[in-house]
PDB file of N, CA and C in Angstrom:
ATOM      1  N   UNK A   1      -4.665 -19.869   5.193  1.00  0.00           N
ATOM      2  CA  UNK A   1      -4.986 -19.504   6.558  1.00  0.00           C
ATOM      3  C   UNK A   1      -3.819 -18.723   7.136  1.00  0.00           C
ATOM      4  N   UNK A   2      -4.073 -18.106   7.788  1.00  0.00           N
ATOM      5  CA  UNK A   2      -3.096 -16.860   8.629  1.00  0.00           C
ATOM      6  C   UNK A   2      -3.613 -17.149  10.000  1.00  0.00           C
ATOM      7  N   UNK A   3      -2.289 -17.338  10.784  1.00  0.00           N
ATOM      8  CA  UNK A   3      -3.034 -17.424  12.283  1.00  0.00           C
ATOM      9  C   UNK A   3      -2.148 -15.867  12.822  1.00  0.00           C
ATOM     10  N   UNK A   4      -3.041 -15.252  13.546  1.00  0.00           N
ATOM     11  CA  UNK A   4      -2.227 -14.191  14.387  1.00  0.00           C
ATOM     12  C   UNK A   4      -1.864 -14.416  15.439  1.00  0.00           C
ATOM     13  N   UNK A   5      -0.359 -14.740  16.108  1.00  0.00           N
ATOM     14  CA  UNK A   5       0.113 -14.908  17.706  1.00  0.00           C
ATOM     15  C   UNK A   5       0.781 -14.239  17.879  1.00  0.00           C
ATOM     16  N   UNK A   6       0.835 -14.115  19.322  1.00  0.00           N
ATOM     17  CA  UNK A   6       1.515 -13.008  20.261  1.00  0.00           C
ATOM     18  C   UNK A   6       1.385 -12.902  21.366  1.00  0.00           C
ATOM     19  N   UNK A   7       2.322 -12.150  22.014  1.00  0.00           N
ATOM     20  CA  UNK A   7       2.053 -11.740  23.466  1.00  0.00           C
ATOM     21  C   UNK A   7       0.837 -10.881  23.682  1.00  0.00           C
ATOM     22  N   UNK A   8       0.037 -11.181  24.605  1.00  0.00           N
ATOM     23  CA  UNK A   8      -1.213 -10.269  25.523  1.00  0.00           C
ATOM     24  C   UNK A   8      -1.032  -8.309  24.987  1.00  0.00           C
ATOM     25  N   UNK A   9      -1.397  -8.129  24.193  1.00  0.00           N
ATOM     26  CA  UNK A   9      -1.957  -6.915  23.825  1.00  0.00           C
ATOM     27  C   UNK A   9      -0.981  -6.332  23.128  1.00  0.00           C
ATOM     28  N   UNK A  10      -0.353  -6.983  22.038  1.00  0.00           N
ATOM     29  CA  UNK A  10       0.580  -6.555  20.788  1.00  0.00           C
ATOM     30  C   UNK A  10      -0.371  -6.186  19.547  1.00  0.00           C
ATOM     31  N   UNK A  11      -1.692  -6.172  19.691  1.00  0.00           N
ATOM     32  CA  UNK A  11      -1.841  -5.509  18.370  1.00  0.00           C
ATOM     33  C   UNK A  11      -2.486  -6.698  17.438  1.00  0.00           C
ATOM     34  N   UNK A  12      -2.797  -7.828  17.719  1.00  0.00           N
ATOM     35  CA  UNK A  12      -3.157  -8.891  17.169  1.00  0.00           C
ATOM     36  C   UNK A  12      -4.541  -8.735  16.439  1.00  0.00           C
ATOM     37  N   UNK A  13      -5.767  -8.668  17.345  1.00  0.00           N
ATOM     38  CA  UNK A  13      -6.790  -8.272  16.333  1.00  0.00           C
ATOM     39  C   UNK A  13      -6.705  -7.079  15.240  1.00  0.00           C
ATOM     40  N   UNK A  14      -6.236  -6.001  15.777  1.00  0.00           N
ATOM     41  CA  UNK A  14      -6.309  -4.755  15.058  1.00  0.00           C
ATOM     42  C   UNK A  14      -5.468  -5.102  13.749  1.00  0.00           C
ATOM     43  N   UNK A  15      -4.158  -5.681  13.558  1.00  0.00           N
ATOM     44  CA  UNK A  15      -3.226  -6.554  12.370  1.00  0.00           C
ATOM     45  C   UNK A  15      -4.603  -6.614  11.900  1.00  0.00           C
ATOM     46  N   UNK A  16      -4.888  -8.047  12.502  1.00  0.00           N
ATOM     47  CA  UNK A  16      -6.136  -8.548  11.678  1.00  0.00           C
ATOM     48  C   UNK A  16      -6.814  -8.211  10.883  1.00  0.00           C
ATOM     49  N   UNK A  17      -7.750  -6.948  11.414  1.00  0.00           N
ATOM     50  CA  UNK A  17      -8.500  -6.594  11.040  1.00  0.00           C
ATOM     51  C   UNK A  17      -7.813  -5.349   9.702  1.00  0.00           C
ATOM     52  N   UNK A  18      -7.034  -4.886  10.217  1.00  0.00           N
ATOM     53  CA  UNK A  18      -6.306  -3.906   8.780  1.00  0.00           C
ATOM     54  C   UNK A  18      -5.865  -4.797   7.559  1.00  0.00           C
ATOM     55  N   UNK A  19      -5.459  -5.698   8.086  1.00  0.00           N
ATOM     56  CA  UNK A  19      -4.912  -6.582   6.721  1.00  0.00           C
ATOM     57  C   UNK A  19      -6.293  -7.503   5.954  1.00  0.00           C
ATOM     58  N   UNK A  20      -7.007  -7.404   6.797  1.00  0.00           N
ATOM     59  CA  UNK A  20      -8.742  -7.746   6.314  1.00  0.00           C
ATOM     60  C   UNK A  20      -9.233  -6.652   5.165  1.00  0.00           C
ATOM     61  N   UNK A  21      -9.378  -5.510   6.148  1.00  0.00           N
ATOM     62  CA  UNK A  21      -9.898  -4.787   5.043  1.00  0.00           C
ATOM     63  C   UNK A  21      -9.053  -4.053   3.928  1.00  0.00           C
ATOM     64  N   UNK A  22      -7.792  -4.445   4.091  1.00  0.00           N
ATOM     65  CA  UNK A  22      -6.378  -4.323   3.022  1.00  0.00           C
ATOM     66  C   UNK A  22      -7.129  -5.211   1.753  1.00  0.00           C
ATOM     67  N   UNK A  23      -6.858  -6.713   1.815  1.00  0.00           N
ATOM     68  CA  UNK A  23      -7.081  -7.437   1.433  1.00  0.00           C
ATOM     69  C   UNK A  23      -8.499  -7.721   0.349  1.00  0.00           C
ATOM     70  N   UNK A  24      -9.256  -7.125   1.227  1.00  0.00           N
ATOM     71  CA  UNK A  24     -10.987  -7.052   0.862  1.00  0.00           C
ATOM     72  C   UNK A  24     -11.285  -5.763   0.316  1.00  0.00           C
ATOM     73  N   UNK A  25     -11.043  -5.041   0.260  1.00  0.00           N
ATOM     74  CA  UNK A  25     -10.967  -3.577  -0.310  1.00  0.00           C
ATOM     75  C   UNK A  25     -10.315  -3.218  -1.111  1.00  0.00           C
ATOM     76  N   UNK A  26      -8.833  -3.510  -1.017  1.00  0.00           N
ATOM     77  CA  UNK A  26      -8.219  -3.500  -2.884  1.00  0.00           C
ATOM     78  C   UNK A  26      -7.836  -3.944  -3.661  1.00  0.00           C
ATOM     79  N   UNK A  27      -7.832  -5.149  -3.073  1.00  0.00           N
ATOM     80  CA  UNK A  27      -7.273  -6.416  -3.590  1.00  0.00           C
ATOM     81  C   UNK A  27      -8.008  -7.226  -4.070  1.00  0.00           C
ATOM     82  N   UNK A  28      -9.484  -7.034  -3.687  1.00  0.00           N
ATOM     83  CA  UNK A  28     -10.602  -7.447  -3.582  1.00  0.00           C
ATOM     84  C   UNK A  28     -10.929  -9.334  -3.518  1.00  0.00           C
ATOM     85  N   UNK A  29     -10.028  -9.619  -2.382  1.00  0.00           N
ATOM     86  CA  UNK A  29      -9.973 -10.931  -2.307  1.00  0.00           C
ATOM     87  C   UNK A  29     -11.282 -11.360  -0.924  1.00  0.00           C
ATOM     88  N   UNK A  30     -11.756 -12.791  -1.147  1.00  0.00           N
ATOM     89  CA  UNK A  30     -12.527 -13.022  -0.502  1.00  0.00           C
ATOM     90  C   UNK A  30     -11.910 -13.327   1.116  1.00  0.00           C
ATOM     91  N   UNK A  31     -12.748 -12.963   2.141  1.00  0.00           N
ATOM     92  CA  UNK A  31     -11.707 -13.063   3.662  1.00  0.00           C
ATOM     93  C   UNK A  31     -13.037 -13.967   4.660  1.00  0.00           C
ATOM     94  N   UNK A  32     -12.335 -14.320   5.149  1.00  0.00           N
ATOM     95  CA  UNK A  32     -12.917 -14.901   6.431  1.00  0.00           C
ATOM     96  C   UNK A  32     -12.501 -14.481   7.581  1.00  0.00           C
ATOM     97  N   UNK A  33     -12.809 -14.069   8.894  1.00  0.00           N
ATOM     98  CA  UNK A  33     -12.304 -13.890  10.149  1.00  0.00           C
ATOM     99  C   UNK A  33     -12.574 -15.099  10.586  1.00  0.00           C
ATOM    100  N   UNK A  34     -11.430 -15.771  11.936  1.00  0.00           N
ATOM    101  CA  UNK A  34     -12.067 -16.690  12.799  1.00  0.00           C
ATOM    102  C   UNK A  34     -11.663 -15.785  14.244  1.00  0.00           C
ATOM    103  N   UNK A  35     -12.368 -16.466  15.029  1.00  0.00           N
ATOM    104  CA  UNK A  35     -11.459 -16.158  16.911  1.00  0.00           C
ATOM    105  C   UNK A  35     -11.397 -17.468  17.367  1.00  0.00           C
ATOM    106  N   UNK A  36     -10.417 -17.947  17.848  1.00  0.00           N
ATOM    107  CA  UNK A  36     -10.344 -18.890  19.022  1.00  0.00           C
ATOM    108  C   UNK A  36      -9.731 -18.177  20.192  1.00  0.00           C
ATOM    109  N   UNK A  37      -9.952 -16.954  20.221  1.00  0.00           N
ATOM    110  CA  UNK A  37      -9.694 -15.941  21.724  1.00  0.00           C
ATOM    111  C   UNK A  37     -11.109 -16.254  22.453  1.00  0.00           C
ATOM    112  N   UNK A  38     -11.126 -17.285  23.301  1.00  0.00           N
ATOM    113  CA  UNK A  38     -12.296 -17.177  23.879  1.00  0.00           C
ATOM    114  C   UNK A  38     -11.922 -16.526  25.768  1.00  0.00           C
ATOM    115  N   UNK A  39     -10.990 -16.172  25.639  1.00  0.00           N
ATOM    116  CA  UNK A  39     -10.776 -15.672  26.956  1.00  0.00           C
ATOM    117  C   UNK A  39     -10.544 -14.310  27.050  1.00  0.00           C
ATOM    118  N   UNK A  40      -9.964 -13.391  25.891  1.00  0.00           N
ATOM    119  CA  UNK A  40     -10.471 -12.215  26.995  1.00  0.00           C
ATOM    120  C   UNK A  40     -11.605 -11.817  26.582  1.00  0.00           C
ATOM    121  N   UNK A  41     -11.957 -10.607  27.149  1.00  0.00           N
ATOM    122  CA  UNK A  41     -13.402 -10.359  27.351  1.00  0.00           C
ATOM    123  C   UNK A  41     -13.831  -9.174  25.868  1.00  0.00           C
ATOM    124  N   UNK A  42     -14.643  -9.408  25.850  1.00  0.00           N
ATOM    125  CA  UNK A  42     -15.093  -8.747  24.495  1.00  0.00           C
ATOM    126  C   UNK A  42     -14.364  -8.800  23.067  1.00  0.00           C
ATOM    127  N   UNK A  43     -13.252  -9.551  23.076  1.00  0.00           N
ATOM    128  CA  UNK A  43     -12.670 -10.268  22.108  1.00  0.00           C
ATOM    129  C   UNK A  43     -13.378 -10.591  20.939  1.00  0.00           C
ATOM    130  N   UNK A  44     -14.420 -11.191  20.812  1.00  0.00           N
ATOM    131  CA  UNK A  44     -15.330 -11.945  19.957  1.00  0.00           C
ATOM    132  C   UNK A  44     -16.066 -10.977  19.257  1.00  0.00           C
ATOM    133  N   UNK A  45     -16.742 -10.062  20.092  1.00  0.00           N
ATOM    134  CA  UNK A  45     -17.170  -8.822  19.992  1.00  0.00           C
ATOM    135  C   UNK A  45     -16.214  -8.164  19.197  1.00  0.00           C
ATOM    136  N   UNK A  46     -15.409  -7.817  19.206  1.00  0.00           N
ATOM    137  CA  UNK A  46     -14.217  -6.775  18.338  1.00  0.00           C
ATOM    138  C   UNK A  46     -14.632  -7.385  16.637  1.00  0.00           C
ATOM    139  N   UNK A  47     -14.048  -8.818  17.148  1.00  0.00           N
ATOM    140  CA  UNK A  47     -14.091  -9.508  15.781  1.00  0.00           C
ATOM    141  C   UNK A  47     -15.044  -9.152  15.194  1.00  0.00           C
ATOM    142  N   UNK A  48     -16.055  -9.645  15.386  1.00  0.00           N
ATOM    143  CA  UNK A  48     -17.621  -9.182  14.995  1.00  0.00           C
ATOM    144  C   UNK A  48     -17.674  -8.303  14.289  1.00  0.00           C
ATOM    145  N   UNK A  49     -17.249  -6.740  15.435  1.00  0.00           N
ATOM    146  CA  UNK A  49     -17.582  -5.457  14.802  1.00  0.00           C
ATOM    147  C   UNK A  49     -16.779  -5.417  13.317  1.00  0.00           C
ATOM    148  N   UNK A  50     -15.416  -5.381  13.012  1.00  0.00           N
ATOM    149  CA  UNK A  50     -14.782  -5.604  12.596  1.00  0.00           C
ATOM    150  C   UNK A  50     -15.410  -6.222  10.976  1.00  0.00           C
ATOM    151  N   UNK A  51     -16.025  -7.434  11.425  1.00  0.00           N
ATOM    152  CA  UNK A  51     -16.334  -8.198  10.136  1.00  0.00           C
ATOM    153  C   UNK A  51     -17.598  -8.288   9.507  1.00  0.00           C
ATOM    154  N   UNK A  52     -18.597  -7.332  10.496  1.00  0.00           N
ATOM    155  CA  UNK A  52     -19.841  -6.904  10.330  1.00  0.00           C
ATOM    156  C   UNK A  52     -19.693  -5.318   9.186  1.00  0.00           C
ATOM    157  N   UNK A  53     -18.274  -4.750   9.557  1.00  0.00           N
ATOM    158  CA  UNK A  53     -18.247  -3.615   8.751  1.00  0.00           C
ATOM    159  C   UNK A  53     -17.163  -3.672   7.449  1.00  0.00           C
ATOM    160  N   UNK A  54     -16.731  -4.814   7.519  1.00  0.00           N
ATOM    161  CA  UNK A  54     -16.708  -5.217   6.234  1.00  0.00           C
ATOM    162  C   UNK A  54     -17.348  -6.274   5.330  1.00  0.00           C
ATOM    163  N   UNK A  55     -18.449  -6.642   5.950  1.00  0.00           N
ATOM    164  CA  UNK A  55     -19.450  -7.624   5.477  1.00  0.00           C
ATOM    165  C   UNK A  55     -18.452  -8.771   5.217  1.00  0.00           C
ATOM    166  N   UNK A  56     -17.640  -9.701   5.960  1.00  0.00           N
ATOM    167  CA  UNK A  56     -17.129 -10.570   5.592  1.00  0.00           C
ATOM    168  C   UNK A  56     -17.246 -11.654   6.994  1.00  0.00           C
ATOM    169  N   UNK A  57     -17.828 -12.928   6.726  1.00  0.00           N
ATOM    170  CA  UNK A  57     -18.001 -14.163   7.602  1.00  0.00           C
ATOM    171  C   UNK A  57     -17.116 -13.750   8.573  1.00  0.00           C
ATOM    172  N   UNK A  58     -17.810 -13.954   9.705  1.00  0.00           N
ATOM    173  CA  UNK A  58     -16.987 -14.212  11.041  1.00  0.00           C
ATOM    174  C   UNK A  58     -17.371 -15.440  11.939  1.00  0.00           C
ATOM    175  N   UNK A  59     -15.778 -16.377  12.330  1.00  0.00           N
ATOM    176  CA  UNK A  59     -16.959 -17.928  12.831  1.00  0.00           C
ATOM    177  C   UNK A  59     -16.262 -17.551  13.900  1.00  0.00           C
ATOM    178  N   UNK A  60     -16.554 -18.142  15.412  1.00  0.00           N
ATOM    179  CA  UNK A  60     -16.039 -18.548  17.109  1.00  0.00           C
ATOM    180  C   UNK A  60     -15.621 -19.970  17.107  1.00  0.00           C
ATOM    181  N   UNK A  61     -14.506 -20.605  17.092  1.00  0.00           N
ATOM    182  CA  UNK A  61     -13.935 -21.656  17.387  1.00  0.00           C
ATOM    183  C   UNK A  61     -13.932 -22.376  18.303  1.00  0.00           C
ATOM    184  N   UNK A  62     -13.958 -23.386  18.813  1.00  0.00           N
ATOM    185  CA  UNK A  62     -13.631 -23.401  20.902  1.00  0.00           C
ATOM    186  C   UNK A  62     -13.163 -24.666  20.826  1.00  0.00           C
ATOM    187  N   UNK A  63     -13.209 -25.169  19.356  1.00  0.00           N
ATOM    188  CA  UNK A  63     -12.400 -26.931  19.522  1.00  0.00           C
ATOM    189  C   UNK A  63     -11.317 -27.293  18.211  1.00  0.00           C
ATOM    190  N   UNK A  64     -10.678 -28.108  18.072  1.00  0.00           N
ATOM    191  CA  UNK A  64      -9.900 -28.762  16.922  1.00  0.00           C
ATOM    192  C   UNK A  64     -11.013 -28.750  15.869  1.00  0.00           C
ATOM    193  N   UNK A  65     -11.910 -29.483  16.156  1.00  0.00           N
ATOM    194  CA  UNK A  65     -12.949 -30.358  15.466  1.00  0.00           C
ATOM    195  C   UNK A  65     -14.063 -28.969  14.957  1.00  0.00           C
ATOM    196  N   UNK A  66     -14.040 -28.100  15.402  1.00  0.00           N
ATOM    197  CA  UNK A  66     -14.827 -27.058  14.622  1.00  0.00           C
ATOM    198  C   UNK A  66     -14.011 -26.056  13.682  1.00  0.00           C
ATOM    199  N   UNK A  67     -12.399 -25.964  14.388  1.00  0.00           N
ATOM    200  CA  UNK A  67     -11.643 -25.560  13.456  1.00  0.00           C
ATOM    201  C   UNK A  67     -11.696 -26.104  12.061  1.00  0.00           C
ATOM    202  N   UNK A  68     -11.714 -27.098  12.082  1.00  0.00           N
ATOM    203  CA  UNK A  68     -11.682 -28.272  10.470  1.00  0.00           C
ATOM    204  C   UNK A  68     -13.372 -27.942   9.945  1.00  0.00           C
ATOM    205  N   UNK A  69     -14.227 -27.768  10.438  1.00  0.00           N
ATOM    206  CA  UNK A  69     -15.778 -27.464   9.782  1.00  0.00           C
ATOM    207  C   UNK A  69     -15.600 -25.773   9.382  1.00  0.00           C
ATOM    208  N   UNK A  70     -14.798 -25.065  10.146  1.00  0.00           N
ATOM    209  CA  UNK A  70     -14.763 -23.889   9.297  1.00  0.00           C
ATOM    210  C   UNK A  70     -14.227 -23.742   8.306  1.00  0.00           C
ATOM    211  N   UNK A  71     -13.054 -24.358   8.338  1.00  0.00           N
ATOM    212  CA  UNK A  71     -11.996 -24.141   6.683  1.00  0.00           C
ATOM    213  C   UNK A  71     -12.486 -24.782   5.844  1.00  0.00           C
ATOM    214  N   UNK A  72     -13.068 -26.012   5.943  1.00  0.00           N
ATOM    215  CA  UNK A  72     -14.534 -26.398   5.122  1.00  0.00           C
ATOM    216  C   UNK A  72     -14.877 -25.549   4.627  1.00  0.00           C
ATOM    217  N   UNK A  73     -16.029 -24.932   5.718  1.00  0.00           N
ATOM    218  CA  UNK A  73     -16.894 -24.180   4.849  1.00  0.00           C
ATOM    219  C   UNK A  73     -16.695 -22.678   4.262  1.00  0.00           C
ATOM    220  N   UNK A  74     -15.409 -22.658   4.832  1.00  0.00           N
ATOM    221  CA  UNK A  74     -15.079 -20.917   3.976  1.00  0.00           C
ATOM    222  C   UNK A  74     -13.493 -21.503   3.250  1.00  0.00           C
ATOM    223  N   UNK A  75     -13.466 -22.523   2.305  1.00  0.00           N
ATOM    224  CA  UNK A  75     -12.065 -23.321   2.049  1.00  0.00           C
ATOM    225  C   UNK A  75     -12.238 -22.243   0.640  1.00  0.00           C
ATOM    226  N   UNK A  76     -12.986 -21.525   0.017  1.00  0.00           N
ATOM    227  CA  UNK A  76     -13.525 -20.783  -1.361  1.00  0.00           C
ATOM    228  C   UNK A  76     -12.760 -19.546  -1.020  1.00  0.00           C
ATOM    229  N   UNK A  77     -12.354 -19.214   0.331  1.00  0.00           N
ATOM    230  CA  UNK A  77     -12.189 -17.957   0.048  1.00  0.00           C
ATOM    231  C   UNK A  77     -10.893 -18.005   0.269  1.00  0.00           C
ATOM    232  N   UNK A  78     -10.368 -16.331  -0.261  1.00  0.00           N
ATOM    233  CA  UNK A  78      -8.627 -16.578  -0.136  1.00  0.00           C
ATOM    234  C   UNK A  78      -7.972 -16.354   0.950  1.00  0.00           C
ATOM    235  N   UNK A  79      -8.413 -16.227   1.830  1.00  0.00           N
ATOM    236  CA  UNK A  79      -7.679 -15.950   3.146  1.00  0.00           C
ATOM    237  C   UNK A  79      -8.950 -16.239   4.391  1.00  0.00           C
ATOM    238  N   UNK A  80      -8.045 -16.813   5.102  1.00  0.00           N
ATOM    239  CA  UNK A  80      -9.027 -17.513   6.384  1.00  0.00           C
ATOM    240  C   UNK A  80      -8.284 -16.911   7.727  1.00  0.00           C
ATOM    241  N   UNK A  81      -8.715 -15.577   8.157  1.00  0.00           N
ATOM    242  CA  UNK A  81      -7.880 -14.722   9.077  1.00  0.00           C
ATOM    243  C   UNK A  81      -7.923 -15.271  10.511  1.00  0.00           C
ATOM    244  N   UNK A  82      -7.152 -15.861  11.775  1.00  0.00           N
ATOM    245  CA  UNK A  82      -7.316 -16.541  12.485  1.00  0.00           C
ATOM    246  C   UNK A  82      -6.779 -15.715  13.464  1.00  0.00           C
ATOM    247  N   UNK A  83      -8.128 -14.881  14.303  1.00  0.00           N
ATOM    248  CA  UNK A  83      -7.082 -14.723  15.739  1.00  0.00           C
ATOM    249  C   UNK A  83      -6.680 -15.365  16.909  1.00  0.00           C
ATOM    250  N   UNK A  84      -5.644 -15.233  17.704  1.00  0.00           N
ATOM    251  CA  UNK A  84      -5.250 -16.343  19.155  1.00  0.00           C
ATOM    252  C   UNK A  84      -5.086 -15.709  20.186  1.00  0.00           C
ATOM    253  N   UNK A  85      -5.553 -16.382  21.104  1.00  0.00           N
ATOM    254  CA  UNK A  85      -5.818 -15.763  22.550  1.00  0.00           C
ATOM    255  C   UNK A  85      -4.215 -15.245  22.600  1.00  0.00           C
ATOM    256  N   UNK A  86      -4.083 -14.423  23.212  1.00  0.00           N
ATOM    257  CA  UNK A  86      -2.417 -13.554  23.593  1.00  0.00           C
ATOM    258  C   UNK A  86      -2.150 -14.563  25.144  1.00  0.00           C
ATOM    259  N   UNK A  87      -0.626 -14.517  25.092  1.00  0.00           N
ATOM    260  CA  UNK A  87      -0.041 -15.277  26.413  1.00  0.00           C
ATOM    261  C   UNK A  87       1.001 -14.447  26.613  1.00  0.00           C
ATOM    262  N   UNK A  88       1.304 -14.336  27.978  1.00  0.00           N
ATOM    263  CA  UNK A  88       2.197 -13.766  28.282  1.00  0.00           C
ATOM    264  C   UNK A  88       3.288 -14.389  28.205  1.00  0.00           C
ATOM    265  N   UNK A  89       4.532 -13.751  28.211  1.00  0.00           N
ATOM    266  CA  UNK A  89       5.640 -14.238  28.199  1.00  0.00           C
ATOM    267  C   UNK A  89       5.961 -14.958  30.130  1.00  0.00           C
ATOM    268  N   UNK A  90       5.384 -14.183  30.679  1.00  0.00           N
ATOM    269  CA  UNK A  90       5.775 -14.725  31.711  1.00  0.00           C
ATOM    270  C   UNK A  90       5.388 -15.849  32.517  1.00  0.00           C
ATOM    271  N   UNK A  91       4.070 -15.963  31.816  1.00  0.00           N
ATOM    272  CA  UNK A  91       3.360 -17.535  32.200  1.00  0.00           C
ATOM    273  C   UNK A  91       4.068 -19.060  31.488  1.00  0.00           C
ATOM    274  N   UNK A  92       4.059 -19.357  32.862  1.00  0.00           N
ATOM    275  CA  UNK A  92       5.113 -20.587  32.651  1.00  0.00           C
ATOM    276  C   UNK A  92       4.496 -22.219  31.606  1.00  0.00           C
ATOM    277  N   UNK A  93       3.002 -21.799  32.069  1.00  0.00           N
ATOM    278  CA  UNK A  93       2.089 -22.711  31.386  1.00  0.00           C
ATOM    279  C   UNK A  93       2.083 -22.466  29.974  1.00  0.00           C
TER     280      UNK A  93
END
């Protein structure tokens, strides 16, 4: 599993998604996308597009407990690509 973190708009899905189709294209290893970005907006959507055009599983996360049913069920493949909501540095929370 690979989780991607970072600050609010460093480039996190797009990583993702290049090292996806890096990975799946010449390497020819099996990939999974996840998102647990359920906050910004069209986030999920990106993913999607993303894993719809490389024909590779894409799951939506929103708990601990579904995190553990995905790596389950994609535990076969070699990489389980994980994106994370971005935080700012300046939020104190």
């Amino acid at each position: 599993m690979v989780f991607f973190i970072g600050n609010t708009g460093v480039g996190k899905t797009t990583t993702m998604a290049k090292l996806a189709s890096k990975f799946m294209l010449e390497e020819k290893k099996n990939i999974a996308m996840v998102s647990v970005d359920t906050y910004r907006i069209a986030a999920i959507e990106q993913i999607r597009t993303y894993a719809n055009i490389l024909s590779v599983p894409m799951e939506v996360v929103y708990t601990p407990e579904e995190m553990l049913n995905v790596v389950e069920k994609h535990k076969k493949c070699d990489f389980i690509f994980v994106d994370t909501a971005g935080r700012s540095h300046k939020n104190a929370d």
